[in-house]
Structures are given as structure tokens and as C-alpha cells.
Protein backbone atom coordinates (compact mmCIF):
# COMPACT_ATOMS: atom_id res chain seq x y z
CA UNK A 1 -2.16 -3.64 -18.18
CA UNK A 2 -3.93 -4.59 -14.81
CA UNK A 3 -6.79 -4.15 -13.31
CA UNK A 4 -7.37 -3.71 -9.53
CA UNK A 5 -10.21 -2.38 -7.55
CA UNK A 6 -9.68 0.49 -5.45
CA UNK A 7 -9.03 -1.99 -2.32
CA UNK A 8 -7.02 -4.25 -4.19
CA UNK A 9 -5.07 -1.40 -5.57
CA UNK A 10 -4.18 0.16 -1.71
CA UNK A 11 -3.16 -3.04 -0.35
CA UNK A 12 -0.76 -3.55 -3.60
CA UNK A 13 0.45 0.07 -2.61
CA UNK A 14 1.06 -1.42 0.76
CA UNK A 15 2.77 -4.40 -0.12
CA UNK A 16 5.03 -2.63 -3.16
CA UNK A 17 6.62 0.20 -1.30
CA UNK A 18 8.47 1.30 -4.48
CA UNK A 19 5.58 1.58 -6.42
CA UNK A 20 3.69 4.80 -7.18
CA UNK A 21 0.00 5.76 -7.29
CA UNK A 22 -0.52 8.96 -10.07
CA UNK A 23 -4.17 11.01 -9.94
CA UNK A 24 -4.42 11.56 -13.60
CA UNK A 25 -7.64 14.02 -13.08
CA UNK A 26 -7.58 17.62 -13.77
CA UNK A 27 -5.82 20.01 -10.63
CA UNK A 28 -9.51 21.31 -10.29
CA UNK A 29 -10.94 17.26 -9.31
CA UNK A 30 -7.30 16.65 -7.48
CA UNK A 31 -7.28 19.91 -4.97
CA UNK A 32 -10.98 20.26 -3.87
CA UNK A 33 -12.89 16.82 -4.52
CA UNK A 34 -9.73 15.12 -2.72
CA UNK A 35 -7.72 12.13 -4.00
CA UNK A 36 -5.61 9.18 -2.22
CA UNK A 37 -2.98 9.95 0.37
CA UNK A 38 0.42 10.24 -1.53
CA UNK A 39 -0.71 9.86 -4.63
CA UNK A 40 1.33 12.33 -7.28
CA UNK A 41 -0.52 14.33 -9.43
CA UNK A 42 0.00 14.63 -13.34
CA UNK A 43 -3.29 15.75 -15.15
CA UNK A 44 -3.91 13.44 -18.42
CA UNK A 45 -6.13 16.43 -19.61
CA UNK A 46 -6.94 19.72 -18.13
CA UNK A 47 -9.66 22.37 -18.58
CA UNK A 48 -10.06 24.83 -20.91
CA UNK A 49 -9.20 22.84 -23.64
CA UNK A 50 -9.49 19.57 -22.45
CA UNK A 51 -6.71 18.18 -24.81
CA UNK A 52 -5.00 15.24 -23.73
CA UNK A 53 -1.28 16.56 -22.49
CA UNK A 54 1.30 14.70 -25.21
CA UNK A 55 3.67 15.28 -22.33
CA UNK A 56 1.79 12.90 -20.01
CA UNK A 57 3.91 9.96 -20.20
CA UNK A 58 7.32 11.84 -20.33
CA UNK A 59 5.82 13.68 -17.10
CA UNK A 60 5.64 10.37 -15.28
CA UNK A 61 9.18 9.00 -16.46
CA UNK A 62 10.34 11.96 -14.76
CA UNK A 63 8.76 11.61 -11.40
CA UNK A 64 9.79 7.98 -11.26
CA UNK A 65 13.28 9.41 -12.65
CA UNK A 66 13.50 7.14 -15.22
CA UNK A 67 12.57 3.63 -13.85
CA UNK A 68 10.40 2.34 -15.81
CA UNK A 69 10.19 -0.84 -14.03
CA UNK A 70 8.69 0.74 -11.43
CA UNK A 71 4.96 -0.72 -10.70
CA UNK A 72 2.65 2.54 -11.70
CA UNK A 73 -0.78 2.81 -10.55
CA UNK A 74 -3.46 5.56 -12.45
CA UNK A 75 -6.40 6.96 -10.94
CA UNK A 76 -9.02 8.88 -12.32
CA UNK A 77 -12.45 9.95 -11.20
CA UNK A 78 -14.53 6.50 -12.59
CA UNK A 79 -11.54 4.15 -13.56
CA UNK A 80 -12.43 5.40 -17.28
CA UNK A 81 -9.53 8.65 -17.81
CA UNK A 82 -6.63 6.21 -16.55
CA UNK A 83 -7.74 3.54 -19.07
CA UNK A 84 -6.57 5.68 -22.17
CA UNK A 85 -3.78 7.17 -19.12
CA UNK A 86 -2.39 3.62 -18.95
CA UNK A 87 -2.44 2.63 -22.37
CA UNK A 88 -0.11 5.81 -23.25
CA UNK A 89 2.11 4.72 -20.06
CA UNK A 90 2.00 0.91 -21.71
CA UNK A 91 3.21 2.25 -25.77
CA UNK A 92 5.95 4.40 -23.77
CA UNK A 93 7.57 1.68 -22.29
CA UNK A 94 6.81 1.47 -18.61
CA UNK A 95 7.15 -2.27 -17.99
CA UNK A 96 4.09 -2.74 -14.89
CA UNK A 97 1.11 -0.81 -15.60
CA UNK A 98 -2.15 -1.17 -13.11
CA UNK A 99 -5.65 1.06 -13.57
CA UNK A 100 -7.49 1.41 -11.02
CA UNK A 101 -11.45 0.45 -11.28
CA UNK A 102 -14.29 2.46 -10.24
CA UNK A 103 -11.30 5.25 -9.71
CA UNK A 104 -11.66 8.17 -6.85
CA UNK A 105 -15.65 8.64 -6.72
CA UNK A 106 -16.90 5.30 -8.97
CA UNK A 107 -19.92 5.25 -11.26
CA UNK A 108 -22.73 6.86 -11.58
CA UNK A 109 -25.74 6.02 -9.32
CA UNK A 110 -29.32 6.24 -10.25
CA UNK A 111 -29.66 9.86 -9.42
CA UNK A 112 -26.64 10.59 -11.33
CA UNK A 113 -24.49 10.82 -8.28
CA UNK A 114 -20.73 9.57 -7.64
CA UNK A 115 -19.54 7.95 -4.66
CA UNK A 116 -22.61 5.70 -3.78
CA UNK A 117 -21.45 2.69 -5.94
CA UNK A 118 -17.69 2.28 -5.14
CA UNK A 119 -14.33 4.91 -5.82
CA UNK A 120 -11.48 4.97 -3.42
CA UNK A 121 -13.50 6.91 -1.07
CA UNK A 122 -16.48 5.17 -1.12
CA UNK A 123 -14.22 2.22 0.07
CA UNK A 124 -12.58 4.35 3.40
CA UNK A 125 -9.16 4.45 1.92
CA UNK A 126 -7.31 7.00 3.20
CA UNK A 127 -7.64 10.39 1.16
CA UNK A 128 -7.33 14.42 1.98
CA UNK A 129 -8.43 17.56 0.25
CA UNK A 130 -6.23 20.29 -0.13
């Protein structure tokens, strides 16, 4: 597995036209706190339960239709989700494997808030809400 910051991880995006960027947050974090233009969504856990989806890495096989040569990128809120995303994408097979540090919003700050300390956003990458 790799590691690459957030701006490190857009300019590989840039660079590797093939490869593909997946939000591994919950639909709740993806839709309404925003995440990186184009990046597909496939939730490693989702509310109420919060179970981690055994389905996950079968999920991305399929969106990259098999390929698992194909450089995939994970993104979570703090860089901490994809981790465990990434190691599951690693003991399925997928051959290039990259987390993304600090993730969407980054750590926490002193006053227990996100997006003061680093995250995708923090950095001016491009991003939407839907």
C-alpha cells in the first residue's frame, strides 16, 4: 500500500488518467459534507449498524470491471476508514493500492474541529456537494 497526501494524491489522479479515486465514507458524509470531483462512491461501512460491508472489495472489482491492475485511490474522512478500506482492497488482489492521508476534512484541531489541519478540502482541491 501507498501513502499520498491529499495533493500528492490529485496530481497522481492527474497524471494516471486510468486510475480511480473511491470515497469509502458513509452516503450521509459523501452527499452533504461533499467529497472530490469524480470520485466513485462505495461506503466501507454505513449507519445504522455500522458493520463493515463484506461486499466492499467485490463492489470495487466491479466498478473497475475487473482490472485489478488498475491504480485505486481510497478516501475517507481523516485518512483512518481507507486504511482498513485498502488493506481489504490489498488481501483481494488489487495489484496498486494508494490511501489517501489526512482524507476529505483531516484531523482533528484543538477545538475538536475538521478541516483546519489538512483534508482534500482544506488543500483547494476541487470537490462538490450534492
Amino acid at each position: 500500500m501507498q501513502h499520498l497526501d491529499p495533493r500528492a494524491a490529485h496530481a497522481f489522479l492527474q497524471a494516471h488518467p486510468q486510475a480511480v479515486l473511491v470515497d469509502c465514507r458513509t452516503e450521509i458524509e459523501h452527499m452533504y459534507v461533499g467529497h472530490p470531483v469524480g470520485a466513485e462512491h462505495v461506503a466501507w461501512q454505513e449507519a445504522p449498524d455500522w458493520e463493515i460491508d463484506p461486499e466492499f472489495a467485490a463492489k470495487v472489482k466491479r466498478l473497475l470491471r475487473g482490472d485489478l491492475q488498475r491504480p485505486v485511490l481510497v478516501i475517507c474522512r481523516s485518512g483512518q476508514r481507507s486504511l482498513y478500506a485498502c488493506d481489504a482492497l490489498e488481501a483481494a488482489g488489487f495489484a496498486q493500492v494508494i490511501n489517501v492521508m489526512e482524507g476529505f476534512e483531516g484531523a482533528l484541531d484543538d477545538d475538536f474541529h475538521r478541516g483546519t489541519l489538512g483534508g482534500w478540502r482544506f488543500y483547494g482541491l476541487p470537490w462538490q456537494q450534492s
